[in-house]
Protein backbone atom coordinates (compact mmCIF):
# COMPACT_ATOMS: atom_id res chain seq x y z
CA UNK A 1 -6.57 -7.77 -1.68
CA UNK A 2 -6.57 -11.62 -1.79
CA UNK A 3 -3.35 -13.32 -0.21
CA UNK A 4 -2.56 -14.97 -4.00
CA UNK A 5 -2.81 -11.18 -5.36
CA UNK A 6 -0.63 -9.82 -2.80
CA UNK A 7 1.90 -12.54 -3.18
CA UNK A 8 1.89 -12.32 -6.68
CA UNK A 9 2.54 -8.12 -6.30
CA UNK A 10 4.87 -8.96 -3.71
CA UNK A 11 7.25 -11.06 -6.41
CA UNK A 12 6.52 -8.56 -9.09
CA UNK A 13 7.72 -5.49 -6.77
CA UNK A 14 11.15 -7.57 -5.77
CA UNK A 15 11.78 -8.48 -9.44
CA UNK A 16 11.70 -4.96 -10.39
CA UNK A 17 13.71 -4.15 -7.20
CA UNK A 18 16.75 -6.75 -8.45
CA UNK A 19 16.68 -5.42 -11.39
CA UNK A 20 15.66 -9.17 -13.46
CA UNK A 21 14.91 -8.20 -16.61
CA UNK A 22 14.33 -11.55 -17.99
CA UNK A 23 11.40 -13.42 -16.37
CA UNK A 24 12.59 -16.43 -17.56
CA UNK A 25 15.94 -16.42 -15.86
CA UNK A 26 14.46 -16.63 -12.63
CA UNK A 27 14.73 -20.33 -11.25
CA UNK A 28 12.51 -21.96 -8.95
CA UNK A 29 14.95 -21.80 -5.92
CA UNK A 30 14.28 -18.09 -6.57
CA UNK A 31 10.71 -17.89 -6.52
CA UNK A 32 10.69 -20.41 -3.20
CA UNK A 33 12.77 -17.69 -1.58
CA UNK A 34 10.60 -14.92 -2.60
CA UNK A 35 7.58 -16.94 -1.25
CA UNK A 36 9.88 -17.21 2.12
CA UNK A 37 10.45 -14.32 2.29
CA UNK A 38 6.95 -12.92 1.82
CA UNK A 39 5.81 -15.29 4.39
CA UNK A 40 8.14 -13.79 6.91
CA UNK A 41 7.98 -10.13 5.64
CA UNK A 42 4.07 -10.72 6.52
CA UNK A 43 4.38 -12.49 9.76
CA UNK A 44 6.54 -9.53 10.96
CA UNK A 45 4.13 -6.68 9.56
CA UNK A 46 1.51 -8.54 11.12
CA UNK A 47 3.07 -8.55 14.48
CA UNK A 48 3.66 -4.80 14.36
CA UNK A 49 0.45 -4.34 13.56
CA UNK A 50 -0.68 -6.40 16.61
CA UNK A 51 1.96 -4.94 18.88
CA UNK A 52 0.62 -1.63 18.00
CA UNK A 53 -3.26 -1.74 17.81
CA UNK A 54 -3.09 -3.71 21.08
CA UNK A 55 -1.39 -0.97 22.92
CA UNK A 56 -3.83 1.67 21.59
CA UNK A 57 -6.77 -0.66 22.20
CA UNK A 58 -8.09 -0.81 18.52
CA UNK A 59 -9.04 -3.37 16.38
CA UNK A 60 -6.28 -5.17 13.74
CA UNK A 61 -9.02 -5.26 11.12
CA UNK A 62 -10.03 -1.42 11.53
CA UNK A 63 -6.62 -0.06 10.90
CA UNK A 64 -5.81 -0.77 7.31
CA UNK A 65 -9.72 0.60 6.56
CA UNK A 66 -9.95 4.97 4.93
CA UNK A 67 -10.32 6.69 8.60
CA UNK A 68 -9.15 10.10 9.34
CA UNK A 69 -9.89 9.48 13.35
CA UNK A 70 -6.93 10.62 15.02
CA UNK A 71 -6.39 7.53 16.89
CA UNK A 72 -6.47 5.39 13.88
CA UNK A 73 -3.96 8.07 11.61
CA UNK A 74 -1.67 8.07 14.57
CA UNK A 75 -1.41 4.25 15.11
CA UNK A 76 -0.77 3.86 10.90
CA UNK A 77 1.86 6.21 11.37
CA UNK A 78 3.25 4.88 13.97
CA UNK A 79 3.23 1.18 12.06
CA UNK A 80 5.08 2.51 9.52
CA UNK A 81 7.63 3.99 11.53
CA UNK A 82 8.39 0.89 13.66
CA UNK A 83 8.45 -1.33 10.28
CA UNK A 84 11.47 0.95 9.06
CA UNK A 85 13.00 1.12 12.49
CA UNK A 86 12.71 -2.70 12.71
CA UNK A 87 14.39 -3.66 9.72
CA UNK A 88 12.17 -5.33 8.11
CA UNK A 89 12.78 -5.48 4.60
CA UNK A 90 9.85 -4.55 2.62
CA UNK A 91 9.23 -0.98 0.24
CA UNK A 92 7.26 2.11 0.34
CA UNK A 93 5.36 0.65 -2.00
CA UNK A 94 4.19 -2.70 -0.22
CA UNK A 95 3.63 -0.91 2.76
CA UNK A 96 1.17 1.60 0.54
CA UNK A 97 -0.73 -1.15 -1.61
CA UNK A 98 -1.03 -2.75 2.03
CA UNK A 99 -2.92 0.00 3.20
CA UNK A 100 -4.50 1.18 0.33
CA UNK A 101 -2.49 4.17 -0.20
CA UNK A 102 -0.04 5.95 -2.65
CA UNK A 103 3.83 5.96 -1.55
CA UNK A 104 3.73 9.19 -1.26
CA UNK A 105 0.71 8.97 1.47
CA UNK A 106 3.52 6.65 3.14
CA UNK A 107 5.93 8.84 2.68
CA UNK A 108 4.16 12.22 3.90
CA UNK A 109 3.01 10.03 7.16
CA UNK A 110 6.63 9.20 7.98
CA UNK A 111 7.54 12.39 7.41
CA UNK A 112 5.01 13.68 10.39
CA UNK A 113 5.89 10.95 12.52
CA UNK A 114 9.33 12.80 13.17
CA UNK A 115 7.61 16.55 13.15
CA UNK A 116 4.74 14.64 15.91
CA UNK A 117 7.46 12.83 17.99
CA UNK A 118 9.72 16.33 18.54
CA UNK A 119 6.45 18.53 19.00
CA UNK A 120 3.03 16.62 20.13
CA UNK A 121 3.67 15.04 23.93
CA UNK A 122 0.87 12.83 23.21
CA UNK A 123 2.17 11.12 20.18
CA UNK A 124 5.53 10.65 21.44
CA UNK A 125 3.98 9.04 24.58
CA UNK A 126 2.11 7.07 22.13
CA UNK A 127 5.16 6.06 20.67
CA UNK A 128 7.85 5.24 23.53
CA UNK A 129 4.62 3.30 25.22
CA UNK A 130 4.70 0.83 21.79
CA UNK A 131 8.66 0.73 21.52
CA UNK A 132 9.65 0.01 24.55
C-alpha cells in the first residue's frame, strides 16, 4: 500500500472513530493533526517492528509478507502485542490493513499471544528477550 493510500485510510479510519459525520466540518488544523499524528503513529510502529525483527534476526521487509513460518507468526504476534502494551494509539483495524489481514486475524493472534506466553517456554522467552 502506497504511503498517500495509507495516509489517506489512516484519516478515513479516525474520522469514523470521532464520530465526524460531516466531512466538511473538519478544518485544516484538524487534518494537520491527523497527518501528525500518522507520522508519529508510524514512526513508533516502525520502531517496534525494528526492535522486534532485530532481536529475532529477521528481516523488517519479510515480516508484513503471507508466511506461516513459525518464526515469522511468532514475531507478528508479538508486534502486535507490544503496540497495545505500548500505548500507541492506533486500531485493530490499522494494524490489520498494515499487515494485510482481517481484524479478526489481529484479534485471534492477540488472543494466542496470552495462551503462548502462559504455556510455550519458548515464546515467552521470545517475548521477555524483546521487552525488556
Amino acid at each position: 500500500m502506497s504511503k498517500e493510500n495509507e495516509l489517506a485510510n489512516f484519516i478515513k479510519q479516525r474520522i469514523f472513530e470521532l464520530e465526524i459525520n460531516n466531512i466538511h466540518s473538519i478544518s485544516t488544523l484538524s487534518i494537520k493533526n491527523l497527518i501528525t499524528e500518522f507520522k508519529v503513529n508510524n514512526r513508533s510502529i516502525l520502531s517496534v517492528e525494528k526492535r522486534v525483527c532485530k532481536s529475532l534476526g529477521l528481516e523488517v521487509n519479510n515480516i508484513k509478507i503471507k508466511c506461516r513460518k513459525r518464526e515469522y507468526v511468532d514475531a507478528r504476534f508479538i508486534i502486535w502485542k507490544l503496540l497495545l502494551l505500548e500505548n500507541i494509539h492506533i486500531s485493530i483495524n490499522y494494524i490489520a490493513r498494515r499487515y494485510n489481514m482481517n481484524r479478526a486475524s489481529i484479534l485471534n493472534g492477540l488472543k494466542k499471544v496470552e495462551y503462548y506466553l502462559e504455556s510455550n517456554k519458548s515464546f515467552k522467552e521470545k517475548f521477555e528477550l524483546i521487552t525488556n
